[in-house]
C-alpha atoms as a PDB file:
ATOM      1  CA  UNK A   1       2.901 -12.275  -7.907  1.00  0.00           C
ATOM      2  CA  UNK A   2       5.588  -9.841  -9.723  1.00  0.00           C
ATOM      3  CA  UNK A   3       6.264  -6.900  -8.696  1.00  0.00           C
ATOM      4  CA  UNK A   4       8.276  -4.124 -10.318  1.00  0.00           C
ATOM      5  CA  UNK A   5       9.930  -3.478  -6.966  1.00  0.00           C
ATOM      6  CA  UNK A   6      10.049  -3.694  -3.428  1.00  0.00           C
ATOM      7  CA  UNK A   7       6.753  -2.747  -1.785  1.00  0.00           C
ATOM      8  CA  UNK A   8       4.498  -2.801   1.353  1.00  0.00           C
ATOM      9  CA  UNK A   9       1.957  -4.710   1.359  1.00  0.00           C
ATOM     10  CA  UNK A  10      -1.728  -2.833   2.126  1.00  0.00           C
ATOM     11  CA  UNK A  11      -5.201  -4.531   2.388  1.00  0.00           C
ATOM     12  CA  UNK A  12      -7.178  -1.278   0.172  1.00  0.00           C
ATOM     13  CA  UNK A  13     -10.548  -2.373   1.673  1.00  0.00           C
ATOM     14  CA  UNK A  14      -9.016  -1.074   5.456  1.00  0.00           C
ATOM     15  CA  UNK A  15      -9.759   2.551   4.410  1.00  0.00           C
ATOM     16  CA  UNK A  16     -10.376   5.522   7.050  1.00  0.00           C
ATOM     17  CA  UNK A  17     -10.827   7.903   4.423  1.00  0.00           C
ATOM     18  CA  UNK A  18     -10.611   8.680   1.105  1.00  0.00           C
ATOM     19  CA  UNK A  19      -7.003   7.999   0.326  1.00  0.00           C
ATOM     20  CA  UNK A  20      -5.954   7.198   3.991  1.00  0.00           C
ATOM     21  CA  UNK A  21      -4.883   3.170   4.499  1.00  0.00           C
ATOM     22  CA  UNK A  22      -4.200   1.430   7.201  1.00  0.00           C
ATOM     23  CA  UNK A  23      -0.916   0.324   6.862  1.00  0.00           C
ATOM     24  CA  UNK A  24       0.653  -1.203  10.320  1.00  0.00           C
ATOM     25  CA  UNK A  25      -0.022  -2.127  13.856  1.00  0.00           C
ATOM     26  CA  UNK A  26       3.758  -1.554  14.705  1.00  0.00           C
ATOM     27  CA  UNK A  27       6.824  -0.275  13.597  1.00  0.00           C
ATOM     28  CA  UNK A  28       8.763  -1.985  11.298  1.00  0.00           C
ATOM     29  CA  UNK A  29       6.883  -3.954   8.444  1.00  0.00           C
ATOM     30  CA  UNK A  30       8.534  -6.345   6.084  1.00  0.00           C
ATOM     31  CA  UNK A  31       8.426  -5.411   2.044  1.00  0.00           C
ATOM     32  CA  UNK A  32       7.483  -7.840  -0.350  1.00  0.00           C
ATOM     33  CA  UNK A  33      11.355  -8.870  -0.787  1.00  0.00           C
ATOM     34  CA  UNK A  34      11.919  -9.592   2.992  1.00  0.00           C
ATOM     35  CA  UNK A  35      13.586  -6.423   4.041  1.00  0.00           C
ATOM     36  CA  UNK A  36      12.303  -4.910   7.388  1.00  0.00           C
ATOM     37  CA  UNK A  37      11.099  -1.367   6.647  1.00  0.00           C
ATOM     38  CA  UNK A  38      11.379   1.110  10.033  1.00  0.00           C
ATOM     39  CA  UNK A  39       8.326   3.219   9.243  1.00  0.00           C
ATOM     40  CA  UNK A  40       8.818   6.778   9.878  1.00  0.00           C
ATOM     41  CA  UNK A  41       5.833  10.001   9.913  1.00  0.00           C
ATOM     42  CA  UNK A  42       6.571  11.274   6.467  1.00  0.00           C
ATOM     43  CA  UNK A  43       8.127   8.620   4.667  1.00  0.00           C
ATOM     44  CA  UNK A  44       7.098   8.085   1.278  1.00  0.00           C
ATOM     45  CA  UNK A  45       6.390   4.423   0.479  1.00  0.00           C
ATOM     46  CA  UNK A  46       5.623   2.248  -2.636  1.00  0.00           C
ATOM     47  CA  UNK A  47       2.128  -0.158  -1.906  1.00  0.00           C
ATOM     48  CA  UNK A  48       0.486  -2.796  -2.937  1.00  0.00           C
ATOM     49  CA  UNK A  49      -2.446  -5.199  -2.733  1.00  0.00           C
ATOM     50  CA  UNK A  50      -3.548  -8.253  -4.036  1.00  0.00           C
ATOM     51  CA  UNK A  51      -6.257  -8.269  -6.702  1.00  0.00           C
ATOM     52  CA  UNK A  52      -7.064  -9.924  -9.962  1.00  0.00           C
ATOM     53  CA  UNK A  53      -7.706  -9.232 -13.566  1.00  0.00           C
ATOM     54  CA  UNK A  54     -10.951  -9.222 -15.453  1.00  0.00           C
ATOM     55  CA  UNK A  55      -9.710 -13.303 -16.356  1.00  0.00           C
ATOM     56  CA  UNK A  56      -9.002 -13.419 -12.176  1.00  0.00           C
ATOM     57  CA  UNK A  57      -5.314 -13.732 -12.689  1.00  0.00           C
ATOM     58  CA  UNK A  58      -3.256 -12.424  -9.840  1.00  0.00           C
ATOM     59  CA  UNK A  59      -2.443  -8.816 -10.885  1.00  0.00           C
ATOM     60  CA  UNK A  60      -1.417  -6.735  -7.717  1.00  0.00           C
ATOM     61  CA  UNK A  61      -3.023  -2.898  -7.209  1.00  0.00           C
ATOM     62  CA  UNK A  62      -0.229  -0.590  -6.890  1.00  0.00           C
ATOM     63  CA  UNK A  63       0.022   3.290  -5.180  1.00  0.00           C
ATOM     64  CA  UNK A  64       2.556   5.022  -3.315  1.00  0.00           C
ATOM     65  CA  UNK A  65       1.966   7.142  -0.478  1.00  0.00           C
ATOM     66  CA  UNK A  66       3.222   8.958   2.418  1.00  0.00           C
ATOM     67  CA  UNK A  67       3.265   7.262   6.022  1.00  0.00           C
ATOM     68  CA  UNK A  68       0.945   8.835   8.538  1.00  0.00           C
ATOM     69  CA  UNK A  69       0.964   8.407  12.248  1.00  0.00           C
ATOM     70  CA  UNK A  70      -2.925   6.873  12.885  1.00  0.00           C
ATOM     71  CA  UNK A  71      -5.132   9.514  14.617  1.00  0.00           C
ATOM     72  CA  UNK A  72      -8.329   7.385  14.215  1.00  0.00           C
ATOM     73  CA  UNK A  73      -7.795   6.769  18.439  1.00  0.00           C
ATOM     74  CA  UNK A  74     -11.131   6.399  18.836  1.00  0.00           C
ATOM     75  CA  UNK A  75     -12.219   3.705  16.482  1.00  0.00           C
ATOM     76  CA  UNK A  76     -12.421   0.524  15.087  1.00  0.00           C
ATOM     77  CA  UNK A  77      -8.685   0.904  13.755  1.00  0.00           C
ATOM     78  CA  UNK A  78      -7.207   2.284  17.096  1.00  0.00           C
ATOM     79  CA  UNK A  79      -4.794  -0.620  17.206  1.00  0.00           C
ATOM     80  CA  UNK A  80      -3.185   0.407  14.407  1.00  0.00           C
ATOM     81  CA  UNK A  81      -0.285   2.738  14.448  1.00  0.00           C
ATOM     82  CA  UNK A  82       0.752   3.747  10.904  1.00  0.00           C
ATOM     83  CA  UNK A  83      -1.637   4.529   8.212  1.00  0.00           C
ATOM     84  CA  UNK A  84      -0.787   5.202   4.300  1.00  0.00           C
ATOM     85  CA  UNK A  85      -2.010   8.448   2.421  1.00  0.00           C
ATOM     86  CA  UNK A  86      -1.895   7.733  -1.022  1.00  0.00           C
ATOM     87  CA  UNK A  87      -0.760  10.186  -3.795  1.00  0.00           C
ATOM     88  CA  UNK A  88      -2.857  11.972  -6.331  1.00  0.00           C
ATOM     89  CA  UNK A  89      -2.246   9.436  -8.375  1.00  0.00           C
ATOM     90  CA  UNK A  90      -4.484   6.563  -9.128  1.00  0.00           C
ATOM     91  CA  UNK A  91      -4.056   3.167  -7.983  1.00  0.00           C
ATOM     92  CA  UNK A  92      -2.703   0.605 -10.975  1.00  0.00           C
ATOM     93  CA  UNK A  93      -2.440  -2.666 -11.562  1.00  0.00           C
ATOM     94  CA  UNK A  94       0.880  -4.392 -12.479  1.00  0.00           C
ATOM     95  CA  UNK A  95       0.068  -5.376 -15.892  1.00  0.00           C
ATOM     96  CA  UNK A  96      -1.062  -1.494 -16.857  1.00  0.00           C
ATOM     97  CA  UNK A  97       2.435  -0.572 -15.316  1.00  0.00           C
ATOM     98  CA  UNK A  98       4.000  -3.277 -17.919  1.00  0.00           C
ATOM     99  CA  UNK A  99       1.822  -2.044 -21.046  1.00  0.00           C
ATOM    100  CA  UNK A 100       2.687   1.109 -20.435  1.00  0.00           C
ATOM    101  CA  UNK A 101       6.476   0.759 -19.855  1.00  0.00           C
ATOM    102  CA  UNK A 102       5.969  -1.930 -23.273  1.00  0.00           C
ATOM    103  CA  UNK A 103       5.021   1.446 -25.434  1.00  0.00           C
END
């Protein structure tokens, strides 16, 4: 699936709140080009997901976010460490991203 650049991959259906992801169970996470990523309270980060058009093409949701140290301790996610807060943006998919760079 194409990207427009590096990015972290995120499963958007492990959500703690609104806008808060789960993002990683330990420190460094590899982007969607292969590079390790040291995650870091505070970094800002580029995301996606997988997901499909309306025709169920591959078309991948995209976000960016801030990294979060996981405070959820006492929950079903407690085995995660880092977490995701997205912007105030809205999610996107990759082919809105392309239309609107096309205009």
């Amino acid at each position: 699936m194409p990207l427009d650049r590096p990015r972290l991959y995120v499963d958007f259906n492990e959500i703690l709140e609104p806008g808060l992801y789960l993002l990683s169970k330990d420190d460094v996470k590899t982007d969607s080009s292969g590079a390790l990523v040291h995650l870091r309270e505070g970094d800002h980060v580029w995301v996606y997901s997988d997901d499909g058009d309306k025709d169920g093409q591959p078309d991948a949701l995209l976000a960016k976010g801030k990294i979060e140290r996981n405070q959820a301790l006492d929950s079903w996610a407690a085995a995660v460490r880092w977490c995701v807060r997205l912007d105030g943006e809205e999610m996107l998919h990759y082919s809105d991203l392309v239309r609107k760079a096309g205009k």
